[in-house]
PDB file of N, CA and C in Angstrom:
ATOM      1  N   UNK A   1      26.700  -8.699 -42.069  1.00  0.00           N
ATOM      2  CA  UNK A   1      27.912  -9.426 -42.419  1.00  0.00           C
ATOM      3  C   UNK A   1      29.117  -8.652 -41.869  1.00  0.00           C
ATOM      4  N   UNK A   2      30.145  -9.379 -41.317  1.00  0.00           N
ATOM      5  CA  UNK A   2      31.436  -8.587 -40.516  1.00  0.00           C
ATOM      6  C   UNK A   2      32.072  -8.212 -41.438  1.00  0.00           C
ATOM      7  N   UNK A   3      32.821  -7.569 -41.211  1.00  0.00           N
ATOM      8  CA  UNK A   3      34.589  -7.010 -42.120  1.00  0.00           C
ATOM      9  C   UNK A   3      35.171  -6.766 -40.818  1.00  0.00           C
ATOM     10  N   UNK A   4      36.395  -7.581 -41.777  1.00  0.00           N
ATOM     11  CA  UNK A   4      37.522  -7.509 -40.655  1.00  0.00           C
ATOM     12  C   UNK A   4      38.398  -6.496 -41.096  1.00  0.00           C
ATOM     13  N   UNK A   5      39.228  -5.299 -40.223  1.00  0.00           N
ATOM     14  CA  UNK A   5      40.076  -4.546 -40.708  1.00  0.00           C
ATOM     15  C   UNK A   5      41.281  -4.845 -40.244  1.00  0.00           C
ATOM     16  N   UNK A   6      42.044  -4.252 -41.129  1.00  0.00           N
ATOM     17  CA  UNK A   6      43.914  -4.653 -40.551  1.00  0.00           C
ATOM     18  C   UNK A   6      44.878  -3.630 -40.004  1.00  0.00           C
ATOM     19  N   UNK A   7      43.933  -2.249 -40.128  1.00  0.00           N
ATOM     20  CA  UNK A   7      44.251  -0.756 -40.132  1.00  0.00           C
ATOM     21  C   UNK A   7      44.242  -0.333 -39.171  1.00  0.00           C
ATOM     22  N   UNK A   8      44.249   0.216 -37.939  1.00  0.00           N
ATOM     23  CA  UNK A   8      44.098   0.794 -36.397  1.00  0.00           C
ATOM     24  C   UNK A   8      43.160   1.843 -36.830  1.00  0.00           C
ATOM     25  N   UNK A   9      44.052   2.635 -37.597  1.00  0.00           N
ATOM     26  CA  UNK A   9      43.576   4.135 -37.551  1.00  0.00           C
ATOM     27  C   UNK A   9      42.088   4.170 -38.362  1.00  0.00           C
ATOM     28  N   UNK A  10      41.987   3.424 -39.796  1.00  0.00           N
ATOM     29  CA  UNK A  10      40.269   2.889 -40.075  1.00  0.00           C
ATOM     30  C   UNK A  10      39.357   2.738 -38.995  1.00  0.00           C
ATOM     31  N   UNK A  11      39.972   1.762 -38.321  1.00  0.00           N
ATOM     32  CA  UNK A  11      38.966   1.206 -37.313  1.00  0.00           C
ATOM     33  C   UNK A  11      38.077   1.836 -36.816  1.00  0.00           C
ATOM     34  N   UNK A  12      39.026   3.093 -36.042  1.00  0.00           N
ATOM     35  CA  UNK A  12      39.055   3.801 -35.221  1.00  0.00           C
ATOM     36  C   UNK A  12      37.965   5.256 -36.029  1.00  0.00           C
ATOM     37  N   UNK A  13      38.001   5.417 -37.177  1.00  0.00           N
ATOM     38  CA  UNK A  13      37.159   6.254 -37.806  1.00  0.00           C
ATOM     39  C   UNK A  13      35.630   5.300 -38.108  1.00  0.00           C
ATOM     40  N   UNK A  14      35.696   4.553 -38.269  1.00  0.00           N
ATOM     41  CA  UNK A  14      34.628   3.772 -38.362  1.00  0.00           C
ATOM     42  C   UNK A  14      33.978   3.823 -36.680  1.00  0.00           C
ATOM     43  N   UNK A  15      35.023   3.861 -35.514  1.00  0.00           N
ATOM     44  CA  UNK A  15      34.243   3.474 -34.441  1.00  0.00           C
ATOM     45  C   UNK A  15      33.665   4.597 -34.030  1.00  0.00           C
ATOM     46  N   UNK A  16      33.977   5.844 -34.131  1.00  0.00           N
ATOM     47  CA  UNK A  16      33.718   7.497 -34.252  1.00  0.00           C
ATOM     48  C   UNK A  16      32.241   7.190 -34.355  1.00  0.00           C
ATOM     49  N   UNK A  17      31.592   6.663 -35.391  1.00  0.00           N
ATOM     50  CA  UNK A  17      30.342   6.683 -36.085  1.00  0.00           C
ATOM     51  C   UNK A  17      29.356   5.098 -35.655  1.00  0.00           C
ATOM     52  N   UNK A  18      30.390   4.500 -35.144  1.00  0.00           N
ATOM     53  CA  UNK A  18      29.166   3.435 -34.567  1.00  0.00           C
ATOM     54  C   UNK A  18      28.214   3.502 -33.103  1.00  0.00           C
ATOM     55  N   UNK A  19      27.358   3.093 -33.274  1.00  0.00           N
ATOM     56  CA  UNK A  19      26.053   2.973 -32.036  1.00  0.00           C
ATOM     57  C   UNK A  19      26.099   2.269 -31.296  1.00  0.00           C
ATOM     58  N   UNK A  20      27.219   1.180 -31.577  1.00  0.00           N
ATOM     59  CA  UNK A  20      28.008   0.234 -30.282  1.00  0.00           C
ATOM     60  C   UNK A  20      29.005  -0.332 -30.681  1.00  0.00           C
ATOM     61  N   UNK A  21      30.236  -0.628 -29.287  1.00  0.00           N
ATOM     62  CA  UNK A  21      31.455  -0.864 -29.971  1.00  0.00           C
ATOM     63  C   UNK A  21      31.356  -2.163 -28.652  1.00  0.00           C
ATOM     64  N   UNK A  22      31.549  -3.375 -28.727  1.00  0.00           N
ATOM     65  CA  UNK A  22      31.783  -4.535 -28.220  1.00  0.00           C
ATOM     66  C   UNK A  22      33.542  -4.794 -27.864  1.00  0.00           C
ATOM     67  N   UNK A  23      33.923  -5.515 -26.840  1.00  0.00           N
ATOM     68  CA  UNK A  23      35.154  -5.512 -26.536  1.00  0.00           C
ATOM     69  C   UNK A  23      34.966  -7.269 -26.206  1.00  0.00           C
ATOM     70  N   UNK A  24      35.780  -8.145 -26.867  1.00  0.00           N
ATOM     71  CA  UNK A  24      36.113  -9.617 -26.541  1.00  0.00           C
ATOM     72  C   UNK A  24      37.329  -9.997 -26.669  1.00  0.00           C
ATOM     73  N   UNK A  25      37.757 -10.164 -24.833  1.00  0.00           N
ATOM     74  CA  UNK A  25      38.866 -10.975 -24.606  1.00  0.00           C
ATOM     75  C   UNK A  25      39.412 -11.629 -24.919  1.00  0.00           C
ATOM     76  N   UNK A  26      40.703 -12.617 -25.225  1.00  0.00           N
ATOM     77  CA  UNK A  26      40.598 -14.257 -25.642  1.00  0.00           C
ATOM     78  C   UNK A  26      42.072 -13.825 -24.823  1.00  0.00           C
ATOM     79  N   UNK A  27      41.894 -14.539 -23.293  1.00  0.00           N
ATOM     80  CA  UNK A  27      43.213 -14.544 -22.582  1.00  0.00           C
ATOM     81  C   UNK A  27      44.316 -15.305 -23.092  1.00  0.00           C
ATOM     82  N   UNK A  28      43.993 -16.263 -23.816  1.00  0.00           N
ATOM     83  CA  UNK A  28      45.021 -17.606 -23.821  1.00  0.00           C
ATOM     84  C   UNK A  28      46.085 -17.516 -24.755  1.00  0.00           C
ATOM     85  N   UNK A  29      44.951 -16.333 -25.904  1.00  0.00           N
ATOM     86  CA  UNK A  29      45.796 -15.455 -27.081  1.00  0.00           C
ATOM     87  C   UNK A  29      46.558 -14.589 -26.778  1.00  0.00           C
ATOM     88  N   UNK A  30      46.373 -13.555 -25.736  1.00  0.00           N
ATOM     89  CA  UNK A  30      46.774 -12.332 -25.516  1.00  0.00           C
ATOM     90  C   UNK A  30      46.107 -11.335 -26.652  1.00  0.00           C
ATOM     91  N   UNK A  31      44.803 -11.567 -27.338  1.00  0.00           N
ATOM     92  CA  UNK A  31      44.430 -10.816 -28.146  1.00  0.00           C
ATOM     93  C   UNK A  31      43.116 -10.357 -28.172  1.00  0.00           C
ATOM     94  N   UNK A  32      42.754  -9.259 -28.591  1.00  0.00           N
ATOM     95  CA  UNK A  32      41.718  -8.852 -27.964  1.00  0.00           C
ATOM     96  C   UNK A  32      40.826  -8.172 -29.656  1.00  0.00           C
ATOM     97  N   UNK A  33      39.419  -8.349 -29.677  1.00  0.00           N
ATOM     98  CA  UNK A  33      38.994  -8.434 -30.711  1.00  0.00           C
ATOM     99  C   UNK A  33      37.878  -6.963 -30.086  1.00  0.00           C
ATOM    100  N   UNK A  34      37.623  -5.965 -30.992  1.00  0.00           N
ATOM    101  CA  UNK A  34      37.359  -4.557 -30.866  1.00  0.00           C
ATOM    102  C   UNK A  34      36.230  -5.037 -32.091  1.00  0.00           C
ATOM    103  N   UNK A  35      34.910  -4.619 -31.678  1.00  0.00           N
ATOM    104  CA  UNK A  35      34.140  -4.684 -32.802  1.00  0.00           C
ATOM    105  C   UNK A  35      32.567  -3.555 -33.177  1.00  0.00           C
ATOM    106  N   UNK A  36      32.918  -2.635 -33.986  1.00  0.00           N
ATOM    107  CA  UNK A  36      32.177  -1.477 -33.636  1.00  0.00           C
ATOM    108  C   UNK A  36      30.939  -1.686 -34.857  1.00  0.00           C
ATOM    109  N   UNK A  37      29.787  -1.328 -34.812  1.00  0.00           N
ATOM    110  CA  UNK A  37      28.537  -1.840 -35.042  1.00  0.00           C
ATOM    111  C   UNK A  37      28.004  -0.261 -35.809  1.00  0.00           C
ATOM    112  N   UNK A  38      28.040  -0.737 -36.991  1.00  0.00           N
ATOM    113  CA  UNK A  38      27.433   0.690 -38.126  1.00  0.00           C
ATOM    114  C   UNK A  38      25.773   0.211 -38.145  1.00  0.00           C
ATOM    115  N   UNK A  39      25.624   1.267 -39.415  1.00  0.00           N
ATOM    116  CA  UNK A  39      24.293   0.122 -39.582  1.00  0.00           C
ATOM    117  C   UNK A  39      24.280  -0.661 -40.373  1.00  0.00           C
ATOM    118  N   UNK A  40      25.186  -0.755 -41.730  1.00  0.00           N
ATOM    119  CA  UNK A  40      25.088  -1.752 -42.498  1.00  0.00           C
ATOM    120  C   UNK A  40      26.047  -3.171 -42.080  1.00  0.00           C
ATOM    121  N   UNK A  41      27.003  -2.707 -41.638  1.00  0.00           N
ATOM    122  CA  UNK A  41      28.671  -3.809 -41.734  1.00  0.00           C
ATOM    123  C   UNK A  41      28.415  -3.779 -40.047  1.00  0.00           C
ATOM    124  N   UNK A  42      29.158  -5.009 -39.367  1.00  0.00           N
ATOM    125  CA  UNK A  42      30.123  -4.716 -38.232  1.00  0.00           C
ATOM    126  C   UNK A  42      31.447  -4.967 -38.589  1.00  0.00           C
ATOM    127  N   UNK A  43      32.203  -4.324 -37.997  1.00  0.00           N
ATOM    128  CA  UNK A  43      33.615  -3.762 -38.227  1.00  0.00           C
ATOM    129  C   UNK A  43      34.260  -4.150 -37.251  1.00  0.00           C
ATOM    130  N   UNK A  44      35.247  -5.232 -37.578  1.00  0.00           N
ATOM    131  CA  UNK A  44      35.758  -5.627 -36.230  1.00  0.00           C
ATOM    132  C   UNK A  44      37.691  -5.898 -37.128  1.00  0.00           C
ATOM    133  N   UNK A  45      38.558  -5.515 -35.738  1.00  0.00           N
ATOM    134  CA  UNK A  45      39.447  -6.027 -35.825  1.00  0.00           C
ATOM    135  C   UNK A  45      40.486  -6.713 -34.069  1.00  0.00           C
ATOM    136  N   UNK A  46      41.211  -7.212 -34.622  1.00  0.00           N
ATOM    137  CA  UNK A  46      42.081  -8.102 -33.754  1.00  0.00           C
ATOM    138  C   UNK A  46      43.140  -7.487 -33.258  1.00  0.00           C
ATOM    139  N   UNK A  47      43.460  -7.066 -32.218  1.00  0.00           N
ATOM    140  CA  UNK A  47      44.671  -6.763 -31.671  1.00  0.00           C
ATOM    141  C   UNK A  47      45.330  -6.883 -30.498  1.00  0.00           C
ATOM    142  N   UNK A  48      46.761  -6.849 -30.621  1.00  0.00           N
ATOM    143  CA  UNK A  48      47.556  -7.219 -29.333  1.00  0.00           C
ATOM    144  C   UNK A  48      47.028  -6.474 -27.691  1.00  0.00           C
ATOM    145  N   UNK A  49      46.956  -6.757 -26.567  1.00  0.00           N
ATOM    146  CA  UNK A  49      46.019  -6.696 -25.847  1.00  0.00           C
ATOM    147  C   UNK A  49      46.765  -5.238 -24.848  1.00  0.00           C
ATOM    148  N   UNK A  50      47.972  -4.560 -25.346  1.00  0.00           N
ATOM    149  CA  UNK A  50      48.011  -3.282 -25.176  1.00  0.00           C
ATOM    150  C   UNK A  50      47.916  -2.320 -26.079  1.00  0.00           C
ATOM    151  N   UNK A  51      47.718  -2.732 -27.151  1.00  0.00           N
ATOM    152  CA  UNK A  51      47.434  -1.834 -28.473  1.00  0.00           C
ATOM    153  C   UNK A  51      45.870  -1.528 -28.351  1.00  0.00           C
ATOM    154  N   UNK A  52      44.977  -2.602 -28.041  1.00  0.00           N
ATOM    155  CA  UNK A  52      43.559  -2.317 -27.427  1.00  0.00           C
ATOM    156  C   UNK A  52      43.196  -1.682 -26.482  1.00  0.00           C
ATOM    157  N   UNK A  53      44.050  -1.845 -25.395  1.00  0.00           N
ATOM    158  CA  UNK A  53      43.632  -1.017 -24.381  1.00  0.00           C
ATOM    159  C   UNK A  53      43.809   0.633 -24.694  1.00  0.00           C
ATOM    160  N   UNK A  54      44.807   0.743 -25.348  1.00  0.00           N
ATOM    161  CA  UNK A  54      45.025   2.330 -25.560  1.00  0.00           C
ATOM    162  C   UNK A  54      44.393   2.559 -26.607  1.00  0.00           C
ATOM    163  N   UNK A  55      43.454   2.352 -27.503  1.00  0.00           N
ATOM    164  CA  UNK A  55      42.735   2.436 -28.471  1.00  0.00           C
ATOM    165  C   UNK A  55      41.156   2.916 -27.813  1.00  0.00           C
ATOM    166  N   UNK A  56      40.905   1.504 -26.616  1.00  0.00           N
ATOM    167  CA  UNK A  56      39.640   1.638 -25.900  1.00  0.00           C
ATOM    168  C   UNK A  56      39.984   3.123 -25.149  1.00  0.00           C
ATOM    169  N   UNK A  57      40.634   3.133 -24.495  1.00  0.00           N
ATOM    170  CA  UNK A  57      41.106   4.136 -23.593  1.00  0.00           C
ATOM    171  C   UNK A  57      40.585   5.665 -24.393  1.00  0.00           C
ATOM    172  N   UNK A  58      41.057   5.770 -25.904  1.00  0.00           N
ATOM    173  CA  UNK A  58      41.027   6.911 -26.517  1.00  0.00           C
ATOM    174  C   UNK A  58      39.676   6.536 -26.942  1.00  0.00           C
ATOM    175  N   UNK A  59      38.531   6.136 -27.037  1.00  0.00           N
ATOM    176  CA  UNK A  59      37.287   5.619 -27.564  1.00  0.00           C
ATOM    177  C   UNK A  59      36.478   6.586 -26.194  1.00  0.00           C
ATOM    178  N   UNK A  60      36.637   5.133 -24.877  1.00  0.00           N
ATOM    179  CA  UNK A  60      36.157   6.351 -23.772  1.00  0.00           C
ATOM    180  C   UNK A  60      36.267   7.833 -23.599  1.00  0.00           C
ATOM    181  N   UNK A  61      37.681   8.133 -23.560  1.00  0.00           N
ATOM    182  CA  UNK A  61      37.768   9.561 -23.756  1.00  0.00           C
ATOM    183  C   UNK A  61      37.061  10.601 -24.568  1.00  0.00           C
ATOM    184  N   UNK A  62      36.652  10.030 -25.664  1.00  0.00           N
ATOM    185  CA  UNK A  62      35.390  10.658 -26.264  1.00  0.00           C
ATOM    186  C   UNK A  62      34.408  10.630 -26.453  1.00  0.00           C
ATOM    187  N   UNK A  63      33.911   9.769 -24.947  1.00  0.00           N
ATOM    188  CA  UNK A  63      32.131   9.622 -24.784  1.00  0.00           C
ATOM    189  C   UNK A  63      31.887   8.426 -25.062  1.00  0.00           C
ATOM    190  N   UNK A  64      32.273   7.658 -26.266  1.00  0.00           N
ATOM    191  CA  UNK A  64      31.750   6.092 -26.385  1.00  0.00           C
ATOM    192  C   UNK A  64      31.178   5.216 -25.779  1.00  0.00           C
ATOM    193  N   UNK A  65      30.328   4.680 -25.782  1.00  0.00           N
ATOM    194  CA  UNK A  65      30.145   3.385 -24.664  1.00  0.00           C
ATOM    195  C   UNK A  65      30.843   1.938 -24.741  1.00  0.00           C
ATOM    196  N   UNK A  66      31.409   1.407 -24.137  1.00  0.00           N
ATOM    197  CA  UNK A  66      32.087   0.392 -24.592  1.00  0.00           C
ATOM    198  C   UNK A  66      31.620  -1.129 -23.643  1.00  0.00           C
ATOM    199  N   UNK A  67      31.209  -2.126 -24.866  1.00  0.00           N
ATOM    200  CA  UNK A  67      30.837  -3.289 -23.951  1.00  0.00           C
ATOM    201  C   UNK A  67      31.857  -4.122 -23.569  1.00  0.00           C
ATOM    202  N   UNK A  68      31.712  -4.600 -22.621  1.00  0.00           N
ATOM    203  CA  UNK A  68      32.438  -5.836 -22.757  1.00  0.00           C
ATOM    204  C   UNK A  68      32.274  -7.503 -22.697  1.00  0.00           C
ATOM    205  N   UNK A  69      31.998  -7.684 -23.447  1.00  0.00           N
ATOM    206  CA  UNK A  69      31.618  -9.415 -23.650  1.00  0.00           C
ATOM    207  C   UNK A  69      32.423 -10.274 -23.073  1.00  0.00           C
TER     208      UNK A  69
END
């Protein structure tokens, strides 16, 4: 079952600890949906599509793998 977060900085501790983090576009929005995969929850939130990139950006930087759907 998902949870959605509203927090950046949560997210972002939650994504520390997930085994995959998914990346989905939605051009038409300008918004971009970040969704990192624990073992119980997936953890996903919504954000403006340069607030994501520098989020992904700091994810790579520490090894992550990042998909993109």
């Amino acid at each position: 079952m998902p949870r959605e977060l509203f927090i950046l900085d949560l997210w972002l501790r939650y994504a520390e600890k997930a085994s995959e983090i998914r990346v989905k576009r939605y051009e038409e929005r300008d918004i971009v949906k970040l969704k990192a995969r624990l073992g119980k929850y997936l953890y996903t939130i919504r954000l403006p599509t340069d607030m994501a990139n520098q989020a992904i950006e700091e994810l790579k930087s520490k090894g992550k793998g990042i998909v993109e759907v």
